[in-house]
C-alpha atoms as a PDB file:
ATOM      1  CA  UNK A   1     136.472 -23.679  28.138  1.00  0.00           C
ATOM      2  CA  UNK A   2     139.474 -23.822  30.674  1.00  0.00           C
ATOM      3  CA  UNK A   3     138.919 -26.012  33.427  1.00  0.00           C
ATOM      4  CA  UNK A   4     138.491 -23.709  36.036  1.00  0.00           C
ATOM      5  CA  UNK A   5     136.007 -21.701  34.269  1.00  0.00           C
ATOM      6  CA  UNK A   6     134.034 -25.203  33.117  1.00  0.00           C
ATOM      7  CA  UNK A   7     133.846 -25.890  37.248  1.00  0.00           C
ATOM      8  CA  UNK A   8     132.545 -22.362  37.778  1.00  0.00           C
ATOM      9  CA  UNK A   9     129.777 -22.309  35.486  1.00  0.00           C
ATOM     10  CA  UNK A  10     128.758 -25.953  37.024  1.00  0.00           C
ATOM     11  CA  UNK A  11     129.108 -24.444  40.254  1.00  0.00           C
ATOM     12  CA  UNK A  12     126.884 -21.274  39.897  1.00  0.00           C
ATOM     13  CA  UNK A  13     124.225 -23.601  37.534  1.00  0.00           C
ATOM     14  CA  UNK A  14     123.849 -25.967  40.894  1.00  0.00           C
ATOM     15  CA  UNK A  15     123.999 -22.923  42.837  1.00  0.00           C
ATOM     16  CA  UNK A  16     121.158 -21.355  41.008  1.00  0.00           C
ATOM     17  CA  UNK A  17     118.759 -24.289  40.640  1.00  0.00           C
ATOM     18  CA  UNK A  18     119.362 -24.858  44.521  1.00  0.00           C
ATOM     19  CA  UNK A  19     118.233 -21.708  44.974  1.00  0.00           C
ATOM     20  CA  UNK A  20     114.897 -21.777  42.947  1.00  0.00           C
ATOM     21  CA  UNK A  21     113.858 -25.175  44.213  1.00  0.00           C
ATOM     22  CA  UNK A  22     114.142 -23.894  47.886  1.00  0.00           C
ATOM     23  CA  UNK A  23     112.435 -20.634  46.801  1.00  0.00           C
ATOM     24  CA  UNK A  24     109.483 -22.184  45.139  1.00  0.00           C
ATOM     25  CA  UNK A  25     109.059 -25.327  47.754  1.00  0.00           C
ATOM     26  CA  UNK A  26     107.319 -23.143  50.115  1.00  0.00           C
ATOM     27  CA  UNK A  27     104.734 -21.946  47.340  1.00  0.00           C
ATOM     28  CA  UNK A  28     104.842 -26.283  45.877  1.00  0.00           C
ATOM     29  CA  UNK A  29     104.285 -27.569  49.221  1.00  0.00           C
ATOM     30  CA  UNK A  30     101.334 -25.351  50.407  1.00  0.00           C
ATOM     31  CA  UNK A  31      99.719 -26.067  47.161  1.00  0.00           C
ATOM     32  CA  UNK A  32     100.243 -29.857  47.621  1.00  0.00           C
ATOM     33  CA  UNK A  33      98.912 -29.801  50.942  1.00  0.00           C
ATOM     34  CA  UNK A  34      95.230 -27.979  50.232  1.00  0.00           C
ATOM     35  CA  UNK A  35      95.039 -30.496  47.165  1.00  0.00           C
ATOM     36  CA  UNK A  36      95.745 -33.528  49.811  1.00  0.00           C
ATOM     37  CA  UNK A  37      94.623 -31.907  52.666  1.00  0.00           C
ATOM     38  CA  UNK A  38      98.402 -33.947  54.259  1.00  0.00           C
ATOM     39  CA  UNK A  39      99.413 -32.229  57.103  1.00  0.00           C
ATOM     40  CA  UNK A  40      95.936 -31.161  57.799  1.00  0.00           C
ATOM     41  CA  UNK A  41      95.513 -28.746  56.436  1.00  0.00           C
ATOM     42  CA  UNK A  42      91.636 -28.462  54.980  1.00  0.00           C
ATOM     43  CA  UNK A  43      89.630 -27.667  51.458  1.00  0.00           C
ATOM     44  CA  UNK A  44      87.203 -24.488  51.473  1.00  0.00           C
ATOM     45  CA  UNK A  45      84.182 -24.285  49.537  1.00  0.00           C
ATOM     46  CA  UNK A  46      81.611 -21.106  48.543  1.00  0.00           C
ATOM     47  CA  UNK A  47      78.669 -23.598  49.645  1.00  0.00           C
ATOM     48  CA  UNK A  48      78.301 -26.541  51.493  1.00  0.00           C
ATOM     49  CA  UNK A  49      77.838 -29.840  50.381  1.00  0.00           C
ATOM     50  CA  UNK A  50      74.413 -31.260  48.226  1.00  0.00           C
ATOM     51  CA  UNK A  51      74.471 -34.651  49.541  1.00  0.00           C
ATOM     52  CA  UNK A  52      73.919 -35.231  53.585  1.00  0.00           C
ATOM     53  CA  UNK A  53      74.306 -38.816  54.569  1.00  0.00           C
ATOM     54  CA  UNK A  54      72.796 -40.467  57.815  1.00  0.00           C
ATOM     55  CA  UNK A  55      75.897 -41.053  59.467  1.00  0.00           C
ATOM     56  CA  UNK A  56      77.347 -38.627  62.132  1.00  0.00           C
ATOM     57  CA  UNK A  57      81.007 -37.676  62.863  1.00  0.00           C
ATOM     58  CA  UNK A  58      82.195 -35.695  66.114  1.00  0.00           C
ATOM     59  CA  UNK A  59      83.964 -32.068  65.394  1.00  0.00           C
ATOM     60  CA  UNK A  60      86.449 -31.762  68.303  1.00  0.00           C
ATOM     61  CA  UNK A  61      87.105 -27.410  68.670  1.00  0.00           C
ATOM     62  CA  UNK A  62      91.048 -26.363  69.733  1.00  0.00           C
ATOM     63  CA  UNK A  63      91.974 -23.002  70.846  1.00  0.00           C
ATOM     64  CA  UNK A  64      95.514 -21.504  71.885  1.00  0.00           C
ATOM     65  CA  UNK A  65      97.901 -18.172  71.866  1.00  0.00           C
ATOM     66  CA  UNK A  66     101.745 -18.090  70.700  1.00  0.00           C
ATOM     67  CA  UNK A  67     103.340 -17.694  73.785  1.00  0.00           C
ATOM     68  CA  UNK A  68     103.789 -14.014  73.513  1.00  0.00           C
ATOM     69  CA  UNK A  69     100.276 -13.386  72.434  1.00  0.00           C
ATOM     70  CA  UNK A  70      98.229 -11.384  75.204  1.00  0.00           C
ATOM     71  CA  UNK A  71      94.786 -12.446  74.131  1.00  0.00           C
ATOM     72  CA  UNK A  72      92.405 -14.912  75.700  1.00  0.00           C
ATOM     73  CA  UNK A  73      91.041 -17.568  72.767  1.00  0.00           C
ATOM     74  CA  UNK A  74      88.723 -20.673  73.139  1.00  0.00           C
ATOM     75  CA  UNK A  75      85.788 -22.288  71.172  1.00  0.00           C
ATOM     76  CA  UNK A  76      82.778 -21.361  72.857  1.00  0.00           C
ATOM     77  CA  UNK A  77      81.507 -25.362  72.165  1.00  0.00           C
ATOM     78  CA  UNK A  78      84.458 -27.797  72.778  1.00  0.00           C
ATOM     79  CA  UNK A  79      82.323 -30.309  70.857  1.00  0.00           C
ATOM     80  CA  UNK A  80      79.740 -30.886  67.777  1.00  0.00           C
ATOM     81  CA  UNK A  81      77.984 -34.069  66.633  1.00  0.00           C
ATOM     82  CA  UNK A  82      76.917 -33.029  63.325  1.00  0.00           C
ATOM     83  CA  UNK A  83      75.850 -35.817  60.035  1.00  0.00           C
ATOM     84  CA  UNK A  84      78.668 -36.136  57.801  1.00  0.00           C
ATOM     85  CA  UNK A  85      77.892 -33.694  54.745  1.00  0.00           C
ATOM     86  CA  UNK A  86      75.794 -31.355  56.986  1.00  0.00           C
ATOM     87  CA  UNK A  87      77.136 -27.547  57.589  1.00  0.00           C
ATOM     88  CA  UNK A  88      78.255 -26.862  60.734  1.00  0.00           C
ATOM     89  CA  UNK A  89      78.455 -23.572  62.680  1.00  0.00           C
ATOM     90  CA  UNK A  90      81.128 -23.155  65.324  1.00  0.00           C
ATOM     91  CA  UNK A  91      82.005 -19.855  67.756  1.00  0.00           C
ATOM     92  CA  UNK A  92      85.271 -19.049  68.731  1.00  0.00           C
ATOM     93  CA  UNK A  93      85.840 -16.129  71.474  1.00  0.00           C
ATOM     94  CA  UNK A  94      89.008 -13.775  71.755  1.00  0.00           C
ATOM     95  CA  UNK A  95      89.198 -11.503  74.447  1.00  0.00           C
ATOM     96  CA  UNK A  96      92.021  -8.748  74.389  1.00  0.00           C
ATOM     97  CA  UNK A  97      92.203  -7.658  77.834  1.00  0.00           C
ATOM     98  CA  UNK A  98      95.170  -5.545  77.351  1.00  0.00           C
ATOM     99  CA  UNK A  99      95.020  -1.765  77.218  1.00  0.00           C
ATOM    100  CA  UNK A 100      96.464  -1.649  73.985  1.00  0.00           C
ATOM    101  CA  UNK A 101      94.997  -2.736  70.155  1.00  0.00           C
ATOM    102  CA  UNK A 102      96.620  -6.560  69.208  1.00  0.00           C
ATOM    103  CA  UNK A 103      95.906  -7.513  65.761  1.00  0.00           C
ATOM    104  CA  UNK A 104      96.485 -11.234  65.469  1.00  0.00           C
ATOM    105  CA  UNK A 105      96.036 -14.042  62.745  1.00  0.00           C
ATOM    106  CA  UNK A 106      95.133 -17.634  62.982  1.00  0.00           C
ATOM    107  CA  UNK A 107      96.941 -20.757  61.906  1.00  0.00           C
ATOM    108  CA  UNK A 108      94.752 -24.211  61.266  1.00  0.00           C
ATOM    109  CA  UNK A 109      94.903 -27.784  61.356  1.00  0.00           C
ATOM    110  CA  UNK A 110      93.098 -30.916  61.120  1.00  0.00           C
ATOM    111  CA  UNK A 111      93.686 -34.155  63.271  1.00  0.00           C
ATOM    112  CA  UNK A 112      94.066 -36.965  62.134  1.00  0.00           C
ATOM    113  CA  UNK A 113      95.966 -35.474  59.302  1.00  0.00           C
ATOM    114  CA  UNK A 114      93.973 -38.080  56.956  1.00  0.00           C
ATOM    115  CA  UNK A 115      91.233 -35.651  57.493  1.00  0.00           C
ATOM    116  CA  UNK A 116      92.540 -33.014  56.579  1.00  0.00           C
ATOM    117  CA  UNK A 117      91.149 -33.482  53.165  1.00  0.00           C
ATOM    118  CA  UNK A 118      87.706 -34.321  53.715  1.00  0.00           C
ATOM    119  CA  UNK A 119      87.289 -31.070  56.070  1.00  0.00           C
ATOM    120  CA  UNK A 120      85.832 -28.407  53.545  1.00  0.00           C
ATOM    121  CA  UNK A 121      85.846 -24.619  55.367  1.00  0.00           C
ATOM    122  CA  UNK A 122      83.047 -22.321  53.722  1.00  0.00           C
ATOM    123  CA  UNK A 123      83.538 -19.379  55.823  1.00  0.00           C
ATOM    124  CA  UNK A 124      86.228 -18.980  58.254  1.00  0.00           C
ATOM    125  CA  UNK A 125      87.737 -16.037  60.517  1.00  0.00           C
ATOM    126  CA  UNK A 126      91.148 -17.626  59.985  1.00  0.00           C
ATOM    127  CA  UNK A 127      90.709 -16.228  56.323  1.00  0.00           C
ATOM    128  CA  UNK A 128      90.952 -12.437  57.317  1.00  0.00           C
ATOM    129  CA  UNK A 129      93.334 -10.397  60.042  1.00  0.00           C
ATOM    130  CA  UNK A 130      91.503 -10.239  63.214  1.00  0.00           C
ATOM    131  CA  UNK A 131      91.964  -6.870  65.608  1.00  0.00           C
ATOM    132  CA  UNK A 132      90.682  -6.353  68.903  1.00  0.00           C
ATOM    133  CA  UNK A 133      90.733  -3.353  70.504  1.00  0.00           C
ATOM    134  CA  UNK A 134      91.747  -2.862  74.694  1.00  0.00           C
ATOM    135  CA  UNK A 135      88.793  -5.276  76.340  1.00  0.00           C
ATOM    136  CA  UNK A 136      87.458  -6.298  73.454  1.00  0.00           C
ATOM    137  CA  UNK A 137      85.779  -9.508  73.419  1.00  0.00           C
ATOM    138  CA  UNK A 138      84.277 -11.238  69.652  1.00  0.00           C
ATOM    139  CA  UNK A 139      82.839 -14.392  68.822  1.00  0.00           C
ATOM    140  CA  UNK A 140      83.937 -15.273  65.720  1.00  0.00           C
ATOM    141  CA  UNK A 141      82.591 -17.866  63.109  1.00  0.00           C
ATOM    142  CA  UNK A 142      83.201 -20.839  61.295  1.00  0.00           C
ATOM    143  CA  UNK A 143      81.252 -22.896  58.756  1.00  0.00           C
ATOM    144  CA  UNK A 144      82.200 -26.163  57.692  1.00  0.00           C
ATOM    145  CA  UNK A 145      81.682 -29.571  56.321  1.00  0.00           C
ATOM    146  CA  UNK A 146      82.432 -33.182  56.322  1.00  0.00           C
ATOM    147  CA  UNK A 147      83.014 -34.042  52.758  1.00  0.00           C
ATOM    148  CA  UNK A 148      80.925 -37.350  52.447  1.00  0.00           C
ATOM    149  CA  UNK A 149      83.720 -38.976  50.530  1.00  0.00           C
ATOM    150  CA  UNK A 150      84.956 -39.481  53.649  1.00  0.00           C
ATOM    151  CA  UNK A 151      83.235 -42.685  54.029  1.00  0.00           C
ATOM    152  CA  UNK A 152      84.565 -44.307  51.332  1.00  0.00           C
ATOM    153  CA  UNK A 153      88.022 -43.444  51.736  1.00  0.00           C
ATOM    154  CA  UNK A 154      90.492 -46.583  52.332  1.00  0.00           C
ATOM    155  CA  UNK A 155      91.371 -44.098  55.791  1.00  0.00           C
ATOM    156  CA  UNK A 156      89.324 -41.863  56.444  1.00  0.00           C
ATOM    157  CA  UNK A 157      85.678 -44.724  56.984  1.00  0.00           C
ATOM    158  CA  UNK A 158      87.794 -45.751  59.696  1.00  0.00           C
ATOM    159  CA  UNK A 159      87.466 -41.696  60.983  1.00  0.00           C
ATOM    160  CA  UNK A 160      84.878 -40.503  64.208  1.00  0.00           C
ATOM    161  CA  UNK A 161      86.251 -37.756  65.501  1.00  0.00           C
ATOM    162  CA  UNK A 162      87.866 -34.730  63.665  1.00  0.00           C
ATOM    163  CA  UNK A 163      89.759 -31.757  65.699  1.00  0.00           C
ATOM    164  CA  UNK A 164      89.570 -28.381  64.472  1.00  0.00           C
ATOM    165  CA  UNK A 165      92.716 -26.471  66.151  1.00  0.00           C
ATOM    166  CA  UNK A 166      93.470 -22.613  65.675  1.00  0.00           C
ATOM    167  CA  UNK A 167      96.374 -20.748  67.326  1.00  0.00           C
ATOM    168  CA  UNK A 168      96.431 -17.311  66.964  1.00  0.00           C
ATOM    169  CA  UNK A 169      99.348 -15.615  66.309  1.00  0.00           C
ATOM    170  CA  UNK A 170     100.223 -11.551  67.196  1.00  0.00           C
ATOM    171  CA  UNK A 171     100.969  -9.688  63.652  1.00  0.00           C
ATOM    172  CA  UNK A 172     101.684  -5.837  62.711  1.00  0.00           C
ATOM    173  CA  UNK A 173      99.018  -4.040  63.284  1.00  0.00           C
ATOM    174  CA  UNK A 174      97.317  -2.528  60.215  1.00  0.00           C
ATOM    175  CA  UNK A 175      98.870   0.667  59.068  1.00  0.00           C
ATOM    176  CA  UNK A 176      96.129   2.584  59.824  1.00  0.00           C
ATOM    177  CA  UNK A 177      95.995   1.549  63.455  1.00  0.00           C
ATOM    178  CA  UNK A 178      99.569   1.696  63.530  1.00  0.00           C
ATOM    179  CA  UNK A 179      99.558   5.072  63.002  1.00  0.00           C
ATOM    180  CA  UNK A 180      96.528   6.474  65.493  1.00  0.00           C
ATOM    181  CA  UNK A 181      98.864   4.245  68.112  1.00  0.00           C
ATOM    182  CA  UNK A 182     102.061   6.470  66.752  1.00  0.00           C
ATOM    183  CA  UNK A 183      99.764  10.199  66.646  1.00  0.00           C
ATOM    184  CA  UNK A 184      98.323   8.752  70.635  1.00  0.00           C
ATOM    185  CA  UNK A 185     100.492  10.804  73.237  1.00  0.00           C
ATOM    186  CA  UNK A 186     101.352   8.152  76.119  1.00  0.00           C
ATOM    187  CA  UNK A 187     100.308   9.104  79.754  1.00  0.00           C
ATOM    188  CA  UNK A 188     102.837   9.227  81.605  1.00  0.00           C
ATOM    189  CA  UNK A 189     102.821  10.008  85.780  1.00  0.00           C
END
């Protein structure tokens, strides 16, 4: 193999392998962080948790819009004292008070980040797309638990308070809303 062929090949190999490492660290990293909960990001569950202990954490509730995102969003408690293991039941409320449909999706986190882990979602309205139509308002739910393993963690004993935050950002809406919006004539004066 000639030189300049040799530094080719070795040039499209690293080429290639760059390329699959960046395309599959988006996929490795979101995997990493719902097995480690790092970054906050939480554990869900079909039920909640068998064992209830006597001890009592606070649940903090977060609400906010992308910048560009017309809705109105906010927990309808800011606050929960609940024991750690017990399932919780929060409310959040989005209001469109646009005179158009906004279809939107949430983001989550968990604060502290060490948290993140021990914060098991059962049910959550961040799970599914979320469309409001023009002054629409919804409460929407969330179940959760503490995971009890929490207090034995080197971190985590040391935790009192937990933050749930949401942000909801504006997405596509679905295709079949998308096209009653297109078959709509627009009023015009």
């Amino acid at each position: 193999m000639t030189p300049k062929l040799k530094t080719l090949s070795q040039t499209v190999a690293v080429v290639v392998v760059m390329g699959s490492l960046a395309w599959a660290s988006v996929p490795f990293y979101d995997w990493f962080c719902r097995v480690t909960g790092f970054g906050g990001v939480t554990g869900t569950a079909d039920l909640g948790s068998e064992t209830i202990l006597d001890e009592t954490i606070n649940i903090r509730f977060d609400a906010s819009v992308e910048k560009d995102m017309k809705w109105r969003f906010k927990p309808v408690a800011r606050t929960m004292e609940l024991k750690i293991g017990e399932t919780g039941l929060a409310f959040y409320e989005a209001y469109n008070p646009t005179d158009r449909p906004i279809a939107g999706s949430a983001s989550y986190n968990v604060t502290p980040y060490q948290a993140g882990g021990f914060f098991t979602k059962i049910d959550c309205f961040c799970f599914e797309e979320q469309l409001l139509m023009p002054g629409e308002r919804v409460q929407m739910p969330v179940t959760f638990y503490v995971d009890p393993e929490i207090v034995g963690d080197r971190e985590g004993k040391y935790i009192h308070t937990i933050t749930l935050s949401y942000t909801f950002h504006e997405i596509d809406l679905p295709e079949a809303q998308a096209a009653l919006q297109i078959d709509t004539p627009i009023k015009r004066n």
